[in-house]
Protein backbone atom coordinates (compact mmCIF):
# COMPACT_ATOMS: atom_id res chain seq x y z
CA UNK A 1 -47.73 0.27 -31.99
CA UNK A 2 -44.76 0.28 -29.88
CA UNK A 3 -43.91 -3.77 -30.72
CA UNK A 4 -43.15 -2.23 -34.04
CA UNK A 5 -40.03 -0.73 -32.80
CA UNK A 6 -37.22 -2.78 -31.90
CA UNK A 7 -34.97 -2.26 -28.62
CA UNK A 8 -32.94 -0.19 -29.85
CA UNK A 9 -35.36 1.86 -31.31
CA UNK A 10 -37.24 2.59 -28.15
CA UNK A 11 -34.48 3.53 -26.36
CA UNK A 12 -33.21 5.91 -28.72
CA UNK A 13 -36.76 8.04 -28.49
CA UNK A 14 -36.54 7.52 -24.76
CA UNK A 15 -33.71 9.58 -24.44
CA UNK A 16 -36.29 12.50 -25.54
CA UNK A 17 -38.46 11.71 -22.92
CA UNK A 18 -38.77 14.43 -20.51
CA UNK A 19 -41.83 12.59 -17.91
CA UNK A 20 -43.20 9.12 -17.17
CA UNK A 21 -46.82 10.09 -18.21
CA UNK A 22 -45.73 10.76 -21.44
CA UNK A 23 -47.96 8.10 -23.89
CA UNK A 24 -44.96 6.57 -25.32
CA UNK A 25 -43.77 5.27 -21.97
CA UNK A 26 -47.38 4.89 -21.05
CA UNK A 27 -47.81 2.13 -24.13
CA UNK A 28 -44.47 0.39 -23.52
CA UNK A 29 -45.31 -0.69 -20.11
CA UNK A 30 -47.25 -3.02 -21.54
CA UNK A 31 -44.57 -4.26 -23.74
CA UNK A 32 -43.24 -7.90 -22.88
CA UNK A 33 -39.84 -7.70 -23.73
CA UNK A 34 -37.20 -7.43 -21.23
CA UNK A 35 -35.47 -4.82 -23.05
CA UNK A 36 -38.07 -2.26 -23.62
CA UNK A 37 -38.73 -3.05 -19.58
CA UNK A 38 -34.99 -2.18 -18.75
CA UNK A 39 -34.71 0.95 -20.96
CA UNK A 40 -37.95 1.84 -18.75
CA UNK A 41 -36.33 0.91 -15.51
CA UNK A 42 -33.41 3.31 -16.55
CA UNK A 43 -35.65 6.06 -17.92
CA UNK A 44 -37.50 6.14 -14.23
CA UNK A 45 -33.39 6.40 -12.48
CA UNK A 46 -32.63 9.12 -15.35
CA UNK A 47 -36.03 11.29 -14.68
CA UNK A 48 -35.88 10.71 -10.88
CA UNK A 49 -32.20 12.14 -10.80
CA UNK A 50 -32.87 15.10 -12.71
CA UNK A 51 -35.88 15.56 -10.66
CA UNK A 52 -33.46 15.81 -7.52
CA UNK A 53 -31.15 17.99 -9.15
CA UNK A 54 -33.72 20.60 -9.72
CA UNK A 55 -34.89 20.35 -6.28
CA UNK A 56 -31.22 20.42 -5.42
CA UNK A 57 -30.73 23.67 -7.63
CA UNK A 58 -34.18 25.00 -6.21
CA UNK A 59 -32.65 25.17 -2.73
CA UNK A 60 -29.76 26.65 -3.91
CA UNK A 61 -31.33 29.84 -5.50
CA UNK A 62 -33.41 30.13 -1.78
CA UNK A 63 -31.29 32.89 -0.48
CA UNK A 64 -30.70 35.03 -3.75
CA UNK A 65 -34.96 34.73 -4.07
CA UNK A 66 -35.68 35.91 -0.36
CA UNK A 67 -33.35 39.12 -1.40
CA UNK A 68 -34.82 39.73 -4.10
CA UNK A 69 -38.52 39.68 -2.65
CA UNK A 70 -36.95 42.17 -0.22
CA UNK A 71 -36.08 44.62 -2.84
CA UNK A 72 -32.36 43.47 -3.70
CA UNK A 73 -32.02 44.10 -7.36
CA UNK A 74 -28.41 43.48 -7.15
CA UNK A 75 -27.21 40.09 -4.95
CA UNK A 76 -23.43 39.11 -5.58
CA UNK A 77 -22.42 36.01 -4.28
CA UNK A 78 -18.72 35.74 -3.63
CA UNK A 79 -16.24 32.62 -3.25
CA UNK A 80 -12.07 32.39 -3.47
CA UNK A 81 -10.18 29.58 -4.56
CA UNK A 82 -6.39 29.02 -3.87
CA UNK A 83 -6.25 29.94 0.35
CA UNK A 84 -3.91 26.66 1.05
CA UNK A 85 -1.69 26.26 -1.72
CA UNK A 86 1.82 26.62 -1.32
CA UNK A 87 2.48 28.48 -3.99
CA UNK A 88 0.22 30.68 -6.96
CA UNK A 89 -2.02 33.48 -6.43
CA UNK A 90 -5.61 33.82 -4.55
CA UNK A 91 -8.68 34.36 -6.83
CA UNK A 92 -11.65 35.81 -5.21
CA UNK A 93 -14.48 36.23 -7.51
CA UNK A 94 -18.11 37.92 -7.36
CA UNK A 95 -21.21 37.03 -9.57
CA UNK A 96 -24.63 38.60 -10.07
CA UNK A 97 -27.02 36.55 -11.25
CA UNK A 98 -30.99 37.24 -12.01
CA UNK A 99 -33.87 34.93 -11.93
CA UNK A 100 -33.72 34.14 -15.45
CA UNK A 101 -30.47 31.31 -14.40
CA UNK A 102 -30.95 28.12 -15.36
CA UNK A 103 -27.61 25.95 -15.29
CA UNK A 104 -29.16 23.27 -12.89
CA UNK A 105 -25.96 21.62 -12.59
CA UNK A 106 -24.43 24.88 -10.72
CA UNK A 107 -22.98 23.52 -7.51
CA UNK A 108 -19.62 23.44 -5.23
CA UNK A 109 -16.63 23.48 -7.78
CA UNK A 110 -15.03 20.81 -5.79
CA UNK A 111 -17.69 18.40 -6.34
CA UNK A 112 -17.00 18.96 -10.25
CA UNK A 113 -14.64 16.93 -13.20
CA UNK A 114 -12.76 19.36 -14.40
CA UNK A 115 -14.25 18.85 -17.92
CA UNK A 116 -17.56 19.53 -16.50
CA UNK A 117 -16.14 23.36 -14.41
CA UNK A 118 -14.64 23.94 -17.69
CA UNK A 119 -18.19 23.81 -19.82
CA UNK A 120 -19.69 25.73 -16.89
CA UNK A 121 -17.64 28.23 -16.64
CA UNK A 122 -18.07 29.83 -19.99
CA UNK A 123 -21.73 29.56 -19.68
CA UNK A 124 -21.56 30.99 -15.93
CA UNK A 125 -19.70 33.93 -17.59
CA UNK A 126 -22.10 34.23 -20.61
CA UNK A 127 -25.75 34.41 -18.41
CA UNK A 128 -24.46 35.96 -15.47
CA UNK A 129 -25.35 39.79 -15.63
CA UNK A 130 -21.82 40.34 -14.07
CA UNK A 131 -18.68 38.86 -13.18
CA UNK A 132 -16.12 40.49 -11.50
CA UNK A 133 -12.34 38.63 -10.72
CA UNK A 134 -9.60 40.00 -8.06
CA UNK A 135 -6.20 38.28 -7.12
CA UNK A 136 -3.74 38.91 -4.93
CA UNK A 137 -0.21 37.66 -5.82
CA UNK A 138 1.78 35.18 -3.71
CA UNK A 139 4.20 38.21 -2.63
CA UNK A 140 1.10 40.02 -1.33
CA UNK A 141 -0.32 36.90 0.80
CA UNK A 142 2.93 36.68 2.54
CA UNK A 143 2.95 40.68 3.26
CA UNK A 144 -0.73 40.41 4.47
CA UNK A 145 -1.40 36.85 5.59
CA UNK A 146 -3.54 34.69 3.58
CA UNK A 147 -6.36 35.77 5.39
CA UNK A 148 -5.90 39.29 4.79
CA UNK A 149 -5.01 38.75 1.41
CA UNK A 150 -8.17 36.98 0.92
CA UNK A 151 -10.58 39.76 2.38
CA UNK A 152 -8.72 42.49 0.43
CA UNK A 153 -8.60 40.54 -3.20
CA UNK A 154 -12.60 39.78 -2.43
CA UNK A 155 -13.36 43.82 -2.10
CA UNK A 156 -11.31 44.61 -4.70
CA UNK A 157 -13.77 42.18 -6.68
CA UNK A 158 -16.92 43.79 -5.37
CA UNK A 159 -15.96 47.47 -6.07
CA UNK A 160 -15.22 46.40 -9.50
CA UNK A 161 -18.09 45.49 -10.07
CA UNK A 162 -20.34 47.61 -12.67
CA UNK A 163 -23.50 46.57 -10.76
CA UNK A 164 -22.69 48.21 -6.98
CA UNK A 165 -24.64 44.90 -5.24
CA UNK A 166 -27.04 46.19 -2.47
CA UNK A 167 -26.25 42.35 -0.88
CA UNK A 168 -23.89 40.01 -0.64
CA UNK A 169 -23.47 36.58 -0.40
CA UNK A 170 -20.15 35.06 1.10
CA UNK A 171 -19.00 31.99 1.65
CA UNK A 172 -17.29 32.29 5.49
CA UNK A 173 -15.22 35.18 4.99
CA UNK A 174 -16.90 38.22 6.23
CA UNK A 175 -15.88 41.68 4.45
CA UNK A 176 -15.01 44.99 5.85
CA UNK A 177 -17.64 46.90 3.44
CA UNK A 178 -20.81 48.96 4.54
CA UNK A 179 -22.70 46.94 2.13
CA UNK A 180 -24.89 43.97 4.38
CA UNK A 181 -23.58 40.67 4.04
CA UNK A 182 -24.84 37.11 4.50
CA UNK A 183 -22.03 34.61 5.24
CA UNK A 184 -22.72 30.91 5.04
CA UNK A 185 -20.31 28.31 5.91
CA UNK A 186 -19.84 25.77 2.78
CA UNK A 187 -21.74 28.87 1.34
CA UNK A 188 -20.85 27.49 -2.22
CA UNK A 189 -23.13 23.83 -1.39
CA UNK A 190 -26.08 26.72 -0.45
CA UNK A 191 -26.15 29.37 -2.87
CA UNK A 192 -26.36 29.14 -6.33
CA UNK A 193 -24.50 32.34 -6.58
CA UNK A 194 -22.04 31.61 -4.40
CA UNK A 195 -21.44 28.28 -6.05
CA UNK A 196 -21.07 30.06 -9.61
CA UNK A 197 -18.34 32.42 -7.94
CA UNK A 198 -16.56 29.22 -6.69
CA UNK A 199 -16.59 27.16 -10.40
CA UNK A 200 -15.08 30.82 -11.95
CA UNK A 201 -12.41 31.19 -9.71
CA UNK A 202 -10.86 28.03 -9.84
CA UNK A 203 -11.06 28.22 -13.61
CA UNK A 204 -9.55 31.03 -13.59
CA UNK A 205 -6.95 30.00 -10.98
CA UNK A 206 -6.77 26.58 -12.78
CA UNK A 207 -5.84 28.24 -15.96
CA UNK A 208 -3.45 30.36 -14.62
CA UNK A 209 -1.29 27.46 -12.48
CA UNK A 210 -1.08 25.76 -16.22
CA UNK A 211 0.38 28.35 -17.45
CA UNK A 212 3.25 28.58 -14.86
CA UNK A 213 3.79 25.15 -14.93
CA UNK A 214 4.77 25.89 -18.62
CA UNK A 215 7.47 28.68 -16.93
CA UNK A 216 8.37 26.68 -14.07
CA UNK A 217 8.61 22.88 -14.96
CA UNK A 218 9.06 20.61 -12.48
CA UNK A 219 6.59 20.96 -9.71
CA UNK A 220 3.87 19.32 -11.55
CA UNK A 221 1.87 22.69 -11.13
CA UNK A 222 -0.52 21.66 -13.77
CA UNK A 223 -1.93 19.15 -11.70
CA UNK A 224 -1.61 19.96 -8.06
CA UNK A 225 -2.49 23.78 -8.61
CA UNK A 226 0.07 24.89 -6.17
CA UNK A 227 -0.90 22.40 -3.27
CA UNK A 228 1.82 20.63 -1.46
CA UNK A 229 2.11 17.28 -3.50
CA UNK A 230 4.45 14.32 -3.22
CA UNK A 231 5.91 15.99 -6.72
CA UNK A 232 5.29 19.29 -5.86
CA UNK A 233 7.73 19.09 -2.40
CA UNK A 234 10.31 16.52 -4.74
CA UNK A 235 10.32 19.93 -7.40
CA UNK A 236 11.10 21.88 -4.40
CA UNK A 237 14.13 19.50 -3.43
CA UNK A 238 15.51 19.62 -6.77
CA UNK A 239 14.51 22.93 -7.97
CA UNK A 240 14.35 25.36 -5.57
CA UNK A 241 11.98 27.80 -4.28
CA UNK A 242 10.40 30.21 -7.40
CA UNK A 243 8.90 33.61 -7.72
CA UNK A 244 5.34 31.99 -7.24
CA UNK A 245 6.19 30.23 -4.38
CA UNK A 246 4.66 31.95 -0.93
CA UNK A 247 7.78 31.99 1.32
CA UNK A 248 5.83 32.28 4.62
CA UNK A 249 4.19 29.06 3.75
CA UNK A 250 5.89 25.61 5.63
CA UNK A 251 7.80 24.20 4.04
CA UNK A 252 8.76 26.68 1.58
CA UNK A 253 11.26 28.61 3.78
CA UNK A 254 13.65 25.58 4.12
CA UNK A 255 13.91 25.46 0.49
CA UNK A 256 14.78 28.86 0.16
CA UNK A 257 18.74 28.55 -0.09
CA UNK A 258 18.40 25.86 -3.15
CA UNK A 259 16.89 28.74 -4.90
């Protein structure tokens, strides 16, 4: 008898619950107490958001499926991180994934904690059946325009690759490469794949801008990643331009004889 149990005690097993049929949830609706009928009230929010993130992560995987119903063994979805930034590198990144994936919360890196990118990325890394990372330094992006610089660091990732992809998936940049290509726009809100590329790179970017901060104090690099920050341009007043800094970037240049 569930009246056995006290509050607490319910809502403890309800956190096991996995569907409102289940004849545990089935008994406490008849329960009186207000309690019990709250923890059920939040049970019913809990199952009906995980219910739309699975749809959510359903619709994701729709254009990897469709290629792989058409014979694609191989589908790499691609993403970059770091094309505004005023200073740092730009990380393009390609992933493989198979229908076996399963991290449901997979989805746009910018609509991520940090804390949450960070637990995703090493289980992106360890399910994916490859991951491949190019960058391009800052000195290349001002030879080649960001752009460019882009495009190039993003083949670099796909012929480095292990698995030659007989597809690709890329989010808005499309790639001089004889292999076919689908390009979405906001591909990384569309495509699971796309959106597994996106939390890698700027982990890996992430990680990297900490560790310059820790070589050149002062622009707050650790927490504006290179973007053009209220303490990022002040670093720049007082500091200088450095060696990570893109000089064809505004409003680098005008910095450039303080360094």
């Amino acid at each position: 008898m569930t009246d056995r149990l006290s509050v607490q005690q319910v809502k403890e097993q309800l956190k096991m619950v996995t569907s409102f049929s289940d004849p545990f949830v089935q008994n406490l609706r008849e329960d009186p107490r207000k309690g019990v009928q709250a923890a059920l009230q939040q049970l019913k929010k809990r199952l009906a958001k995980q219910q739309a993130a699975l749809s959510a992560f359903e619709e994701r995987f729709k254009y990897e499926r469709a290629l792989w119903q058409a014979g694609n063994q191989y589908v790499a979805g691609m993403d970059e991180v770091g094309r505004g930034p005023l200073a740092g590198p730009v990380v393009t990144c390609a992933v493989i994934l198979d229908d076996r994936f399963d991290l449901v919360e997979v989805t746009d890196s910018k609509m991520l904690s940090r804390r949450e990118r960070e637990r995703l990325y090493l289980r992106i890394v360890d399910e994916a059946v490859e991951v491949s990372i190019a960058v391009n330094s800052p000195a290349v992006i001002d030879q080649l325009n960001i752009y460019r610089a882009t495009q190039d660091a993003m083949i670099r990732a796909v012929h480095e690759l292990r698995h030659q992809p007989s597809h690709l998936i890329v989010d808005a940049v499309p790639l001089s490469l004889s292999i076919p290509q689908t390009t979405l726009i906001k591909g990384d809100q569309k495509s699971i794949s796309v959106a597994a590329a996106s939390i890698v790179a700027k982990e890996y970017r992430d990680h990297l801008m900490a560790d310059y901060a820790r070589l050149y104090p002062g622009y707050d690099f650790e927490n504006n990643m290179g973007y053009g920050t209220k303490q990022h341009l002040a670093g720049l007043e007082k500091h200088g331009v450095t060696p990570i800094h893109r000089r064809t970037f505004a409003p680098v240049p005008q910095f450039l004889s303080k360094s």
